[in-house]
N, C-alpha and C. Protein backbone atom coordinates (compact mmCIF):
# COMPACT_ATOMS: atom_id res chain seq x y z
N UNK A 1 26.91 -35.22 -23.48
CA UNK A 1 27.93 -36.22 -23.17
C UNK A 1 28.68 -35.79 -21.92
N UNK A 2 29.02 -36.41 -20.83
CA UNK A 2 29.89 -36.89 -19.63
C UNK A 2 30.75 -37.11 -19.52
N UNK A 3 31.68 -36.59 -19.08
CA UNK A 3 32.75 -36.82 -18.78
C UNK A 3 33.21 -37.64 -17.64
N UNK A 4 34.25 -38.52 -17.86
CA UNK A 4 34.03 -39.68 -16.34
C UNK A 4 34.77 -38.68 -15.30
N UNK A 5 34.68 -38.88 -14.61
CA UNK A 5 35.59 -37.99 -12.98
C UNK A 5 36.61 -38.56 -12.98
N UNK A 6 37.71 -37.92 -12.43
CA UNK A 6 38.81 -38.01 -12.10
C UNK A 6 38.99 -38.96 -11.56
N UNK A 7 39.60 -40.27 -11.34
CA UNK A 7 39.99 -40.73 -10.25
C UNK A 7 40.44 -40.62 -8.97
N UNK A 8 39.68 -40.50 -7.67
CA UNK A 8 40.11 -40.15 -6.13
C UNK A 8 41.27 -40.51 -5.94
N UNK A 9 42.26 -40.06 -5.69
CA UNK A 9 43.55 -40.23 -5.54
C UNK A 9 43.40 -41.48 -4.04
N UNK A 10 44.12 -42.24 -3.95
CA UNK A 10 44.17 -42.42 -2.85
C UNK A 10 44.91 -42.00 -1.73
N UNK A 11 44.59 -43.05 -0.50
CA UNK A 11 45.06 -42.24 0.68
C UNK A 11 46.95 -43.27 0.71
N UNK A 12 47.93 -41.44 0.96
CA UNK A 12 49.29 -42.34 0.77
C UNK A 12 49.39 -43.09 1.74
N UNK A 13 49.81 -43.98 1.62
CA UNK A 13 50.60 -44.98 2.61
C UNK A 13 52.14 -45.64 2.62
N UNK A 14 52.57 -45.82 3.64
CA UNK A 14 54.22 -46.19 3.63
C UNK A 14 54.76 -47.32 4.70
N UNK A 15 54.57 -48.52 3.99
CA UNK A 15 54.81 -49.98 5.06
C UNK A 15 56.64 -50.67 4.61
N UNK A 16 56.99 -50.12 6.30
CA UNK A 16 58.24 -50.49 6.39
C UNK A 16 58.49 -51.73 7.24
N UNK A 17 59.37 -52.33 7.20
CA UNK A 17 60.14 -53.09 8.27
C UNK A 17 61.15 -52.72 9.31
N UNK A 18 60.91 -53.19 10.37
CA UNK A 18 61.59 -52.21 11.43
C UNK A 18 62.74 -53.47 11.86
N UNK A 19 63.95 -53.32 12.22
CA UNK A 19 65.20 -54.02 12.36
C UNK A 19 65.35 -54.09 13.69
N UNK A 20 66.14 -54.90 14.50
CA UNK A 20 66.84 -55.01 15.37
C UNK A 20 67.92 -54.47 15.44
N UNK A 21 68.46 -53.61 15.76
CA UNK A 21 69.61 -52.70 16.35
C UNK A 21 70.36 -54.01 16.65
N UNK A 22 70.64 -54.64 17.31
CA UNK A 22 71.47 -56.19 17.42
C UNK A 22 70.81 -56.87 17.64
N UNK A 23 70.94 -58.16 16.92
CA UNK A 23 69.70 -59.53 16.93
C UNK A 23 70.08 -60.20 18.06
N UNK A 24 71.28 -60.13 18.78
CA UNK A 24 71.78 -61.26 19.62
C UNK A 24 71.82 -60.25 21.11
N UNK A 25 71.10 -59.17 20.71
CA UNK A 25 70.50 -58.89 22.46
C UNK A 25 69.16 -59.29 22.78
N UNK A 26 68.65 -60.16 21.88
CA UNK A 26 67.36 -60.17 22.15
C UNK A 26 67.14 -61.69 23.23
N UNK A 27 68.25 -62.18 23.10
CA UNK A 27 68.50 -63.16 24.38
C UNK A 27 69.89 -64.24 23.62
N UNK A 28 69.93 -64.80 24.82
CA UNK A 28 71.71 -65.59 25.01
C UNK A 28 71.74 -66.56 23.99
N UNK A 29 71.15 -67.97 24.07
CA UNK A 29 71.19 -68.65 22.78
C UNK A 29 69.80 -69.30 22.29
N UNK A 30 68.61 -68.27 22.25
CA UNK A 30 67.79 -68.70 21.38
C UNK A 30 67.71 -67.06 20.62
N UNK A 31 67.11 -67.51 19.44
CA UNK A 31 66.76 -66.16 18.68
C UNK A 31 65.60 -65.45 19.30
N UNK A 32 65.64 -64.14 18.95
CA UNK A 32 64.57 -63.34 18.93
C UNK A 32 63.05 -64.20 18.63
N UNK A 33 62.20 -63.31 19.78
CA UNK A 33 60.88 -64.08 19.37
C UNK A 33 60.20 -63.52 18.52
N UNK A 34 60.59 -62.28 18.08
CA UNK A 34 60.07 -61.17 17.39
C UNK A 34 60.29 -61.91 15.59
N UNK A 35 59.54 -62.18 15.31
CA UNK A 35 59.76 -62.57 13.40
C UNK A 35 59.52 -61.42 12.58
N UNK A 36 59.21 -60.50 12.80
CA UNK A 36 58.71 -59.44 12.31
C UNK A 36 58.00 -58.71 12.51
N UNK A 37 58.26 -57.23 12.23
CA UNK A 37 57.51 -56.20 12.87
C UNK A 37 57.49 -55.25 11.87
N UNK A 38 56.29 -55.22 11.29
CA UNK A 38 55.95 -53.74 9.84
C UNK A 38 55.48 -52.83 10.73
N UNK A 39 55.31 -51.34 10.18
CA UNK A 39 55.01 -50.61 10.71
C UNK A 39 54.43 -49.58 9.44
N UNK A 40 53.30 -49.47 9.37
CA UNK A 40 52.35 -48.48 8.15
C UNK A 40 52.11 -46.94 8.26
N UNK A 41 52.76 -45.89 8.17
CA UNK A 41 52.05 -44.42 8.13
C UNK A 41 51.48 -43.98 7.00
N UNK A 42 50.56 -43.70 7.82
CA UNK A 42 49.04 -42.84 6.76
C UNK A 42 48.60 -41.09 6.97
N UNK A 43 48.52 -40.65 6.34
CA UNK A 43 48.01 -39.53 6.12
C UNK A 43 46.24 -40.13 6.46
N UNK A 44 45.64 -39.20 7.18
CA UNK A 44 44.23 -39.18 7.58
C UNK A 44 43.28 -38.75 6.82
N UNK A 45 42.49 -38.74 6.08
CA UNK A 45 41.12 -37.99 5.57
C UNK A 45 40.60 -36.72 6.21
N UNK A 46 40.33 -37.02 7.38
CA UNK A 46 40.13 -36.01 8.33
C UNK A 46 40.89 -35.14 9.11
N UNK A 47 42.50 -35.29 8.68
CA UNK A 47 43.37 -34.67 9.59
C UNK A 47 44.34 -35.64 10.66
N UNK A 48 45.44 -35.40 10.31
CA UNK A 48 46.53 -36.13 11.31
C UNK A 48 46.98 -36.93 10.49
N UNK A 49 47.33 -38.48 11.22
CA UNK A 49 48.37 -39.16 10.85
C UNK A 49 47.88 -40.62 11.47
N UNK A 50 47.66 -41.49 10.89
CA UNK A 50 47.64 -42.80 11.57
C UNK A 50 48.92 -43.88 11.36
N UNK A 51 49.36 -44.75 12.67
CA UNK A 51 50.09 -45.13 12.80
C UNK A 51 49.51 -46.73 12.91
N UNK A 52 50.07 -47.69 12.18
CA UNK A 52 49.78 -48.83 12.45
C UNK A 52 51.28 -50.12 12.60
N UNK A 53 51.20 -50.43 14.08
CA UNK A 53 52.57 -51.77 13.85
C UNK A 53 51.78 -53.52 14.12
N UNK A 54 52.39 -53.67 13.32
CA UNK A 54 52.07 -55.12 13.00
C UNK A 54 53.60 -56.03 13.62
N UNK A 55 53.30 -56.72 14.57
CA UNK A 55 54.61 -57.72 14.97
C UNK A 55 54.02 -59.17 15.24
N UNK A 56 55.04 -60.00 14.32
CA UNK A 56 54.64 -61.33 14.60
C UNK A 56 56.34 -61.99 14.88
N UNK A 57 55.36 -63.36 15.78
CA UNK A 57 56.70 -63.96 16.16
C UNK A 57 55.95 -64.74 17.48
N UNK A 58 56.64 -64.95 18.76
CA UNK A 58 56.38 -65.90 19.78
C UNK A 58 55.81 -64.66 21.16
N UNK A 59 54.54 -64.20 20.79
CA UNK A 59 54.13 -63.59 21.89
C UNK A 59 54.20 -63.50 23.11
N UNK A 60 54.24 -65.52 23.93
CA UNK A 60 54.11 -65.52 24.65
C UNK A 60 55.49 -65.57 25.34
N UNK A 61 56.43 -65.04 24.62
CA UNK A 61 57.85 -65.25 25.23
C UNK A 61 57.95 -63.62 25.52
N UNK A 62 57.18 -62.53 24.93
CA UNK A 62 57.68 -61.18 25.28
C UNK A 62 56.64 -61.00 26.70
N UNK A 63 57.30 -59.92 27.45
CA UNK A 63 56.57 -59.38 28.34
C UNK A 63 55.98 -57.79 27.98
N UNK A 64 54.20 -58.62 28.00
CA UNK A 64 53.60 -57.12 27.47
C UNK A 64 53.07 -56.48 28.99
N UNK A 65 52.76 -54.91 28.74
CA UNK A 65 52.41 -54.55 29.70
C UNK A 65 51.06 -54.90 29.47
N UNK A 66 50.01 -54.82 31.13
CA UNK A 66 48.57 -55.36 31.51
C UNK A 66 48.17 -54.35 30.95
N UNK A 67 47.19 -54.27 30.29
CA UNK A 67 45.73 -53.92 29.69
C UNK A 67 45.09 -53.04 31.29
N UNK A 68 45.06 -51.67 31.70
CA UNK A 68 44.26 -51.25 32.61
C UNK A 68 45.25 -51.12 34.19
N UNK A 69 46.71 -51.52 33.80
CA UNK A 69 47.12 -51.44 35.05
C UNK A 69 48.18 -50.14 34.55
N UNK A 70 48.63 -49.34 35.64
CA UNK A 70 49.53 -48.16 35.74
C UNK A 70 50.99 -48.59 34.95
N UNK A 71 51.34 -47.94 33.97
CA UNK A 71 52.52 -47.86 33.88
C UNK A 71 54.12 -48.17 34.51
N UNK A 72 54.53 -48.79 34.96
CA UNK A 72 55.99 -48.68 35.74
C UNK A 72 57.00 -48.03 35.05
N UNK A 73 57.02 -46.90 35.61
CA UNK A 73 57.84 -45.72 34.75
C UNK A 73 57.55 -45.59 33.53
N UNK A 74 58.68 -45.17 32.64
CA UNK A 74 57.89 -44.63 31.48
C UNK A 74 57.40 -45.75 30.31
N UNK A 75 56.85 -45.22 29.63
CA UNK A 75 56.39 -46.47 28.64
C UNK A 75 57.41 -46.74 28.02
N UNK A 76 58.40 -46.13 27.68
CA UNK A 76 59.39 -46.85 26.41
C UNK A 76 60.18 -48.03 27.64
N UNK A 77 60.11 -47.94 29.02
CA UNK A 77 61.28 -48.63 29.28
C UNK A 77 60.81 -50.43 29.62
N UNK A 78 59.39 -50.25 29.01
CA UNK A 78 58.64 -51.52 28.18
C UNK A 78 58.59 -51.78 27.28
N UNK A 79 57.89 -53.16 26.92
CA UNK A 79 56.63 -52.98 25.51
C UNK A 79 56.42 -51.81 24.68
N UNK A 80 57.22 -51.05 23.90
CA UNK A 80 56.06 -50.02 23.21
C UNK A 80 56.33 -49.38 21.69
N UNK A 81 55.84 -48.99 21.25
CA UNK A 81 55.66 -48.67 19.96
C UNK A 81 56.23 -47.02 19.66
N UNK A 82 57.11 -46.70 19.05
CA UNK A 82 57.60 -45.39 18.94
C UNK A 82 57.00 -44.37 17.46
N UNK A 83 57.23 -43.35 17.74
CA UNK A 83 57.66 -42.90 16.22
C UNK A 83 57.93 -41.14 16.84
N UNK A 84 58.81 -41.16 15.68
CA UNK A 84 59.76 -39.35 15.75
C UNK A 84 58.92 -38.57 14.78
N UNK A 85 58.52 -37.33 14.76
CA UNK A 85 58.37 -36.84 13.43
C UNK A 85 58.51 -35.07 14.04
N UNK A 86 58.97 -35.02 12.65
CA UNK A 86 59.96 -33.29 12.30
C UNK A 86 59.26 -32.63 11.15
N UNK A 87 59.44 -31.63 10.94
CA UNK A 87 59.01 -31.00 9.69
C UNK A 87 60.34 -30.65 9.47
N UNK A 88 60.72 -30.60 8.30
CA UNK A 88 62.06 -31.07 7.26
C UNK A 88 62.49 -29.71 7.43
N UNK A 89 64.12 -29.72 7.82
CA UNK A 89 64.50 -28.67 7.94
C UNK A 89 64.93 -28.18 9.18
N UNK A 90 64.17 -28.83 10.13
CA UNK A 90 63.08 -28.07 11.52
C UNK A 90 64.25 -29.05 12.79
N UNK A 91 64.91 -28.10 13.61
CA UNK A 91 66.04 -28.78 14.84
C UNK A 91 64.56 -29.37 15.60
N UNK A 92 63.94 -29.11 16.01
CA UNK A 92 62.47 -29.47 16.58
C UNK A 92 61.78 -30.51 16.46
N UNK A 93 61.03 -31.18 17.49
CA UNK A 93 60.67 -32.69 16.99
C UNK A 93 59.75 -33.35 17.89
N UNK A 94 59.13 -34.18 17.88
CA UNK A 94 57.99 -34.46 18.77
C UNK A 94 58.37 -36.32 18.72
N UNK A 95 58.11 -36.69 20.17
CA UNK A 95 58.50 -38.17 20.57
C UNK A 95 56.79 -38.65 20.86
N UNK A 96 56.53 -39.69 20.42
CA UNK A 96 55.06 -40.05 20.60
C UNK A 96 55.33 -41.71 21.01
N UNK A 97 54.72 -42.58 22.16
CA UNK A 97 55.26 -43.64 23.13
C UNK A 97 53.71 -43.94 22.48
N UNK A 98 53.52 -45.35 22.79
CA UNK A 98 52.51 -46.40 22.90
C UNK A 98 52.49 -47.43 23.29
N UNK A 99 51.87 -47.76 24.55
CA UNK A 99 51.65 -49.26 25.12
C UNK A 99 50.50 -49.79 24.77
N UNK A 100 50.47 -51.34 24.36
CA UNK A 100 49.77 -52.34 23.56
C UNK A 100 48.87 -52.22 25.02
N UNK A 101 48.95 -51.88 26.17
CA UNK A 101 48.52 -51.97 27.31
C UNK A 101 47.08 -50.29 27.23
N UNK A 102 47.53 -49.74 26.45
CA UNK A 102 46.40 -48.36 25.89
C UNK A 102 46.87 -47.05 26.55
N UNK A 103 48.50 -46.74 27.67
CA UNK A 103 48.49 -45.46 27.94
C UNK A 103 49.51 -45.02 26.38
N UNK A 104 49.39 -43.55 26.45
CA UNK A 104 50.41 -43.01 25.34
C UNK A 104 51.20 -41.91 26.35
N UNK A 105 52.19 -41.32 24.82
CA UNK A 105 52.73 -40.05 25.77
C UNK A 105 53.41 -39.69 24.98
N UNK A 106 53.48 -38.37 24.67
CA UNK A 106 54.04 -37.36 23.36
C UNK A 106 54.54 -35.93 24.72
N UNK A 107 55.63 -36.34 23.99
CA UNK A 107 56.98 -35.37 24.45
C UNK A 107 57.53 -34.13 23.00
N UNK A 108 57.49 -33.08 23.42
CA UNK A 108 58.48 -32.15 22.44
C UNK A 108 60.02 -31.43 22.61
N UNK A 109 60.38 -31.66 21.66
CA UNK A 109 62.45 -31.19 21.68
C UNK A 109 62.20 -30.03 21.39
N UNK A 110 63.42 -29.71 21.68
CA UNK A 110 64.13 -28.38 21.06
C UNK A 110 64.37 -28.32 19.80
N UNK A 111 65.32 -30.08 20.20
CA UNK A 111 66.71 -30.18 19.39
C UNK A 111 66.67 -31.14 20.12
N UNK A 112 67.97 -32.02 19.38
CA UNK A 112 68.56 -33.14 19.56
C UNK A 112 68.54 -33.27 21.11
N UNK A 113 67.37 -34.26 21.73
CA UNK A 113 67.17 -34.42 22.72
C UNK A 113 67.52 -33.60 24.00
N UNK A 114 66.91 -32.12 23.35
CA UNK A 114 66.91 -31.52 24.76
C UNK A 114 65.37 -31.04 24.62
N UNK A 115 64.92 -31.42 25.79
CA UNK A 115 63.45 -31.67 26.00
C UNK A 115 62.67 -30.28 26.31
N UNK A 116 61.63 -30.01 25.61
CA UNK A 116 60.71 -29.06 26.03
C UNK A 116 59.78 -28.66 26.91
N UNK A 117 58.80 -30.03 26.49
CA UNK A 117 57.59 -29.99 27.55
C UNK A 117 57.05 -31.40 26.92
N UNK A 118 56.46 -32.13 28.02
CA UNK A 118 55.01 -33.36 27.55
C UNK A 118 53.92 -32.65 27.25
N UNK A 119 53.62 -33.44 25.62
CA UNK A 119 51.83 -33.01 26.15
C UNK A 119 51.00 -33.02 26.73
N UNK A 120 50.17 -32.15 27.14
CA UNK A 120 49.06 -32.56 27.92
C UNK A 120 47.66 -32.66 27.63
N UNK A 121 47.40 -34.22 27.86
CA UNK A 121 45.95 -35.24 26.99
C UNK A 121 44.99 -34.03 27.23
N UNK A 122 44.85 -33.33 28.40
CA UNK A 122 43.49 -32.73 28.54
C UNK A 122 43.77 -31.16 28.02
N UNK A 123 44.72 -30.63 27.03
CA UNK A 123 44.84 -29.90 26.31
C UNK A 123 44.30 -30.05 24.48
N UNK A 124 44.07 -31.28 24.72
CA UNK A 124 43.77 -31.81 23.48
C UNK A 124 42.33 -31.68 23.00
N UNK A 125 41.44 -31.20 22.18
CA UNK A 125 40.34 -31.30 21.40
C UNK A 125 40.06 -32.72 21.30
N UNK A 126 40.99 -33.31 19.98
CA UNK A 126 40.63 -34.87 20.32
C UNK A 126 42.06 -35.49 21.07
N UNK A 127 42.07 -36.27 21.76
CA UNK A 127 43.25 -37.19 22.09
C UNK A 127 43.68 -38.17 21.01
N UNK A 128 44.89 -38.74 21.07
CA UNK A 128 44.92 -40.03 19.72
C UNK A 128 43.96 -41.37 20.09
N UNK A 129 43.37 -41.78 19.31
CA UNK A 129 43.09 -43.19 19.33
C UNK A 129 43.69 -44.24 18.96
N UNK A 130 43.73 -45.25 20.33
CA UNK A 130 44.91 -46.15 19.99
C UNK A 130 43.67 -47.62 20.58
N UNK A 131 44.25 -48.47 19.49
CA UNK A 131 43.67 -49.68 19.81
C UNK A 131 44.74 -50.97 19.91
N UNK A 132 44.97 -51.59 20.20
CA UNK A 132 45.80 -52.89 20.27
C UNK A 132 45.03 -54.42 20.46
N UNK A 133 45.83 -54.91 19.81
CA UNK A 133 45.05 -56.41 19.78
C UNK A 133 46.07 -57.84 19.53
N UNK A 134 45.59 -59.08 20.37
CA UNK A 134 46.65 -59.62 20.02
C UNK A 134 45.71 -61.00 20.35
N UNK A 135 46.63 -61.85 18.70
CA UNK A 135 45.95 -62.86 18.68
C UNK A 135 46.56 -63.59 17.33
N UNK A 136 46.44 -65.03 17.33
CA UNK A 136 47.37 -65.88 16.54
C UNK A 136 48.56 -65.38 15.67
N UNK A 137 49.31 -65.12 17.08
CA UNK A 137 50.84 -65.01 16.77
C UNK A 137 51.34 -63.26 16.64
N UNK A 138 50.32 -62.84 16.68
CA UNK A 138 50.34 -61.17 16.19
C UNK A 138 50.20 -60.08 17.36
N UNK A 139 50.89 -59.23 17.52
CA UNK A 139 50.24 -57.94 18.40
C UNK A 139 50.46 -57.06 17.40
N UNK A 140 49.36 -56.63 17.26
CA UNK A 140 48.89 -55.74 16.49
C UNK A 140 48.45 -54.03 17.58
N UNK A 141 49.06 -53.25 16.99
CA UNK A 141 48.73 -51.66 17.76
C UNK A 141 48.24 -50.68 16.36
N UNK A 142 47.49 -49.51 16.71
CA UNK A 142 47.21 -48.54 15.63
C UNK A 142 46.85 -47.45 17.00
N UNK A 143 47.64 -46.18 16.15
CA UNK A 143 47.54 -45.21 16.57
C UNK A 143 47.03 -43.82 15.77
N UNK A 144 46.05 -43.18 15.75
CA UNK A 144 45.63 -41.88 15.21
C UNK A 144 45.55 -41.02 15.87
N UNK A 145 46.75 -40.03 15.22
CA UNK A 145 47.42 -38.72 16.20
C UNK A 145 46.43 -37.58 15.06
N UNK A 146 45.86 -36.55 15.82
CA UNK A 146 45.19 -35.64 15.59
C UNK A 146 46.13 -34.84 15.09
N UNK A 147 45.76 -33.81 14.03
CA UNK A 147 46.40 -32.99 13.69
C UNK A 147 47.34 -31.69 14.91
N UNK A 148 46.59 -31.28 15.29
CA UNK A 148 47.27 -30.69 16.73
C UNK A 148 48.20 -31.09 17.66
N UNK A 149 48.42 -32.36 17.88
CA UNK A 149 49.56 -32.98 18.33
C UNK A 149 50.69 -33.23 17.42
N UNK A 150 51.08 -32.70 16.02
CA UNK A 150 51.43 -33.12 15.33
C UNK A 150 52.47 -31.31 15.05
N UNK A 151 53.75 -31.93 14.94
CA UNK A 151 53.84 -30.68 13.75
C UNK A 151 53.43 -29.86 12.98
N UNK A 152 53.85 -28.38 12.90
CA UNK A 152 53.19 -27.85 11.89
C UNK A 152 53.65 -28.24 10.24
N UNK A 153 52.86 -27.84 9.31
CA UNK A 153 53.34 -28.29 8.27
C UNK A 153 53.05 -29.29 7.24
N UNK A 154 52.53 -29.36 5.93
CA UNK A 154 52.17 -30.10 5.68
C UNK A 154 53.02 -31.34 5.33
N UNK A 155 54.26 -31.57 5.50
CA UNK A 155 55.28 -32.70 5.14
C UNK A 155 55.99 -32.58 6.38
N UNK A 156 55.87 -34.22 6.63
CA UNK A 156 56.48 -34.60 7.90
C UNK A 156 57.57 -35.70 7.47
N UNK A 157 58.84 -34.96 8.64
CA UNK A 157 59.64 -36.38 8.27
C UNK A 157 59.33 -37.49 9.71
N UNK A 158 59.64 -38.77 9.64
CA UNK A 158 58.97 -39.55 10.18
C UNK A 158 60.44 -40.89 10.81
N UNK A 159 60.29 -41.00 11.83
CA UNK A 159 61.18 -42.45 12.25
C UNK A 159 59.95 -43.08 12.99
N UNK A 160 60.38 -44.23 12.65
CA UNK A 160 59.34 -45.31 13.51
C UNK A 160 60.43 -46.43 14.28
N UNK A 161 59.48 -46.88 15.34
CA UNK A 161 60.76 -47.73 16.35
C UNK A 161 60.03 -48.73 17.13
N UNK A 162 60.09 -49.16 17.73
CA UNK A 162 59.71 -50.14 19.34
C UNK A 162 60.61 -51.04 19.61
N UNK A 163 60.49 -50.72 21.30
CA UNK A 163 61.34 -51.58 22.68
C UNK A 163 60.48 -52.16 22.31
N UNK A 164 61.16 -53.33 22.29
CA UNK A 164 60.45 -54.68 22.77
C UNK A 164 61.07 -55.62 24.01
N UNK A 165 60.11 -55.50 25.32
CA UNK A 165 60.85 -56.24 26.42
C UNK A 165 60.70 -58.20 26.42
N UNK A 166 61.39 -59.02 26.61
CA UNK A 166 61.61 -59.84 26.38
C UNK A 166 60.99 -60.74 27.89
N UNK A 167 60.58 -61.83 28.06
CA UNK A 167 60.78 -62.46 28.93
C UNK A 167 61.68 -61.99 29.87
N UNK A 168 62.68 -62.19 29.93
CA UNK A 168 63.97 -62.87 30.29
C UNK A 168 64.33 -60.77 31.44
N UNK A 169 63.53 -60.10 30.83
CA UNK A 169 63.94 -58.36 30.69
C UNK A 169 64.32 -57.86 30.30
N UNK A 170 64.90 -58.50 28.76
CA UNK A 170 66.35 -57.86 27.89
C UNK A 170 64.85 -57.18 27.09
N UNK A 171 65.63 -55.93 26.86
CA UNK A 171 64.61 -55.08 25.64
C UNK A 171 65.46 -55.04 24.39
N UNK A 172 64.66 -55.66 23.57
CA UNK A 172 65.28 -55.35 22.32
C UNK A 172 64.66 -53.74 21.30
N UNK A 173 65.91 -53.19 20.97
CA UNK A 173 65.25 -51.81 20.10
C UNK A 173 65.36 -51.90 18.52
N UNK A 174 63.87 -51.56 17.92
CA UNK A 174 63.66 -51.81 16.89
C UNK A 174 63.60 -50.62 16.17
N UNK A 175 63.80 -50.53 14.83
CA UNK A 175 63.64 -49.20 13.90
C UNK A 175 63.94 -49.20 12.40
N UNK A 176 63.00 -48.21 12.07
CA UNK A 176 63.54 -48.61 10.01
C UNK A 176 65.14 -48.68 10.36
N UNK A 177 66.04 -47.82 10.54
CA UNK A 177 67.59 -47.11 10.38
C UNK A 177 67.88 -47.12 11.44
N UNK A 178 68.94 -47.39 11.97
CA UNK A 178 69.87 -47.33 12.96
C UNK A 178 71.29 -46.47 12.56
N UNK A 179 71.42 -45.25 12.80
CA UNK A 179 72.48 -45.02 12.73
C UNK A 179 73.91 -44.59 13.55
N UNK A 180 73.28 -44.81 15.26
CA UNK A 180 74.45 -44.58 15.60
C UNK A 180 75.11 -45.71 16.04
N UNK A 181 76.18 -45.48 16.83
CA UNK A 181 77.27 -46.80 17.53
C UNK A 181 75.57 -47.81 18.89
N UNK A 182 75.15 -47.10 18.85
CA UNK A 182 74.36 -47.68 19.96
C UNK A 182 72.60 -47.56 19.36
N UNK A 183 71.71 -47.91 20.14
CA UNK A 183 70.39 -47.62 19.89
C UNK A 183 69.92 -46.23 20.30
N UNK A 184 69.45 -45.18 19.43
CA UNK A 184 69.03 -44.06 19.43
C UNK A 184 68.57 -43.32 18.67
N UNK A 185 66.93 -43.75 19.39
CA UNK A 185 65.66 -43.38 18.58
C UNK A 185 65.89 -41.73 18.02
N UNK A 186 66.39 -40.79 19.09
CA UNK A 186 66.08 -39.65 18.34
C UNK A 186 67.34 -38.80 17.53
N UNK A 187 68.04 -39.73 17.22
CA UNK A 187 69.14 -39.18 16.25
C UNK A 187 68.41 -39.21 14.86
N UNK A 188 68.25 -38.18 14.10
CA UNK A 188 67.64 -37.61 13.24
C UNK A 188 67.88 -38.10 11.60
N UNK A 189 69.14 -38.98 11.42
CA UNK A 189 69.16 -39.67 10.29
C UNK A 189 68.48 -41.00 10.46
N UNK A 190 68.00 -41.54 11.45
CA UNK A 190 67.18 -42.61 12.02
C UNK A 190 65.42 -42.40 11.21
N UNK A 191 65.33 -41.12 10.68
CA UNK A 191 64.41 -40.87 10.54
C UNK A 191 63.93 -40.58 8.93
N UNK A 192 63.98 -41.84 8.35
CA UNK A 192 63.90 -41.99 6.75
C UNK A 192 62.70 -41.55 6.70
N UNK A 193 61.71 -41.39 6.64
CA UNK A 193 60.06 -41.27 5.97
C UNK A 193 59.52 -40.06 5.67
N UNK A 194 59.30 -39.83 4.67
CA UNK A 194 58.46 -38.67 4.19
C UNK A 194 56.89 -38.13 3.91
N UNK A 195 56.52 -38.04 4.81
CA UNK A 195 54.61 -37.84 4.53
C UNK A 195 54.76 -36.94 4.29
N UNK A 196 53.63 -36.75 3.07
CA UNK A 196 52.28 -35.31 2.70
C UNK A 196 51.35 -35.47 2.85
N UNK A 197 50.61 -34.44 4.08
CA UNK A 197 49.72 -34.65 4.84
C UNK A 197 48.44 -34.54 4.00
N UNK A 198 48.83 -33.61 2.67
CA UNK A 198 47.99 -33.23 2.07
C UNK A 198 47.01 -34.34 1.13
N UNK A 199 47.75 -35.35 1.07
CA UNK A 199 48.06 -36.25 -0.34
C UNK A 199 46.67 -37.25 0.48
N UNK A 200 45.58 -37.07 0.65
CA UNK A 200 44.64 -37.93 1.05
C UNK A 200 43.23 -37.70 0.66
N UNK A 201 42.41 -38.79 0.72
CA UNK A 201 41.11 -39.31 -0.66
C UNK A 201 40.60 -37.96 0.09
N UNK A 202 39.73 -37.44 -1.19
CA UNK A 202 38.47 -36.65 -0.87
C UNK A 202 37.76 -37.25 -0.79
C-alpha cells in the first residue's frame, strides 16, 4: 500500500493595490486616467523574485516612454514601475526602476537614501527579465530579478510603487502606503510586504 505525496506547496504570492499619493494631482478637472494598478510579488522556483504590475484605465491619455528609444534622464522621472526591498532589520536597501519602454536600473543605499553604488547589468550572470505589454485598456509590465541582484537573505521586506507621467506632464506617484507629508518611495514604513524566498513549488 501507497501512500499519496504530500501536496506541492505552492508558489507564495502577494497581489496588492497601489494608491495615489493625491488623486487630484493627476490633472486639474478630469480624474485620473489610471483606474487601477495591482501589483503581484512572487518568490521564483529557480531563484529571485518576480515582479508583476497590472494598470488599467485610459492609456492613451498617459505618456509612455518609446519602446527602443534612450531614456531622458532617469527612468523614474517617467512612466515606471518601482519596488524597494530590505532584509528586515537591515538600514540597507536596494531601488529597482522599470520602463514599460524595456530599460531597468537597480541602485543600492546605505540607509535612508544615501546612495551607494548602481548596479552594473554586465556584472550580472543573469540580468532581470522584463517584458511589457499593452493592450485593451491595460499596460501590463513583469519583472524577474535574479537572485544576485537581490538582498541577502531569505525574507525580504518589499514596497512597490510607480510614477505615472500623464499627458498633460503631471506625474502621478503610486504605492501600497504612503507615509510621509509628501511622496517618498524610500521611506521605509512605505514598505508593507513580506516575502519568503524559500516558500516556492518544488
Amino acid at each position: 500500500m501507497t501512500s499519496n505525496p504530500e501536496p506541492t506547496p505552492k508558489i507564495p504570492a502577494i497581489t496588492v493595490g497601489l494608491h495615489p499619493f493625491d488623486p487630484t494631482l493627476a490633472g486639474e478637472d478630469e480624474p485620473s486616467a489610471v483606474s487601477a494598478l495591482l501589483a503581484t510579488l512572487s518568490a521564483r522556483p529557480e531563484g529571485g523574485v518576480r515582479l508583476v504590475f497590472s494598470l488599467e484605465g485610459r492609456i492613451e491619455a498617459l505618456r509612455l516612454p518609446e519602446a527602443g528609444a534612450p531614456p531622458a534622464g532617469h527612468l523614474w522621472q517617467h512612466t515606471c514601475f518601482e519596488a524597494f526591498i530590505s532584509t528586515p532589520g537591515k538600514e540597507n536597501y536596494c531601488e529597482y526602476n522599470f520602463s514599460p519602454a524595456g530599460p531597468w536600473a537597480a541602485y543600492h543605499f546605505h540607509r535612508y537614501r544615501e546612495f551607494a553604488r548602481e548596479m552594473d547589468e554586465e556584472a550580472l550572470i543573469a540580468p532581470p527579465v522584463i517584458a511589457s505589454a499593452c493592450r485593451d485598456g491595460i499596460l501590463s509590465l513583469e519583472a524577474d530579478l535574479p537572485p544576485e541582484l537581490l538582498p541577502p537573505g531569505p525574507i525580504l521586506r518589499v514596497g512597490l510603487a510607480a510614477v505615472i507621467e500623464h499627458g498633460n506632464g503631471t506625474l502621478e506617484y503610486l504605492a501600497v502606503h504612503h507615509p510621509a507629508e509628501r511622496p517618498d518611495f524610500h521611506h521605509a514604513d512605505g514598505w508593507p510586504l513580506v516575502l519568503d524566498t524559500r516558500l516556492t513549488a518544488q
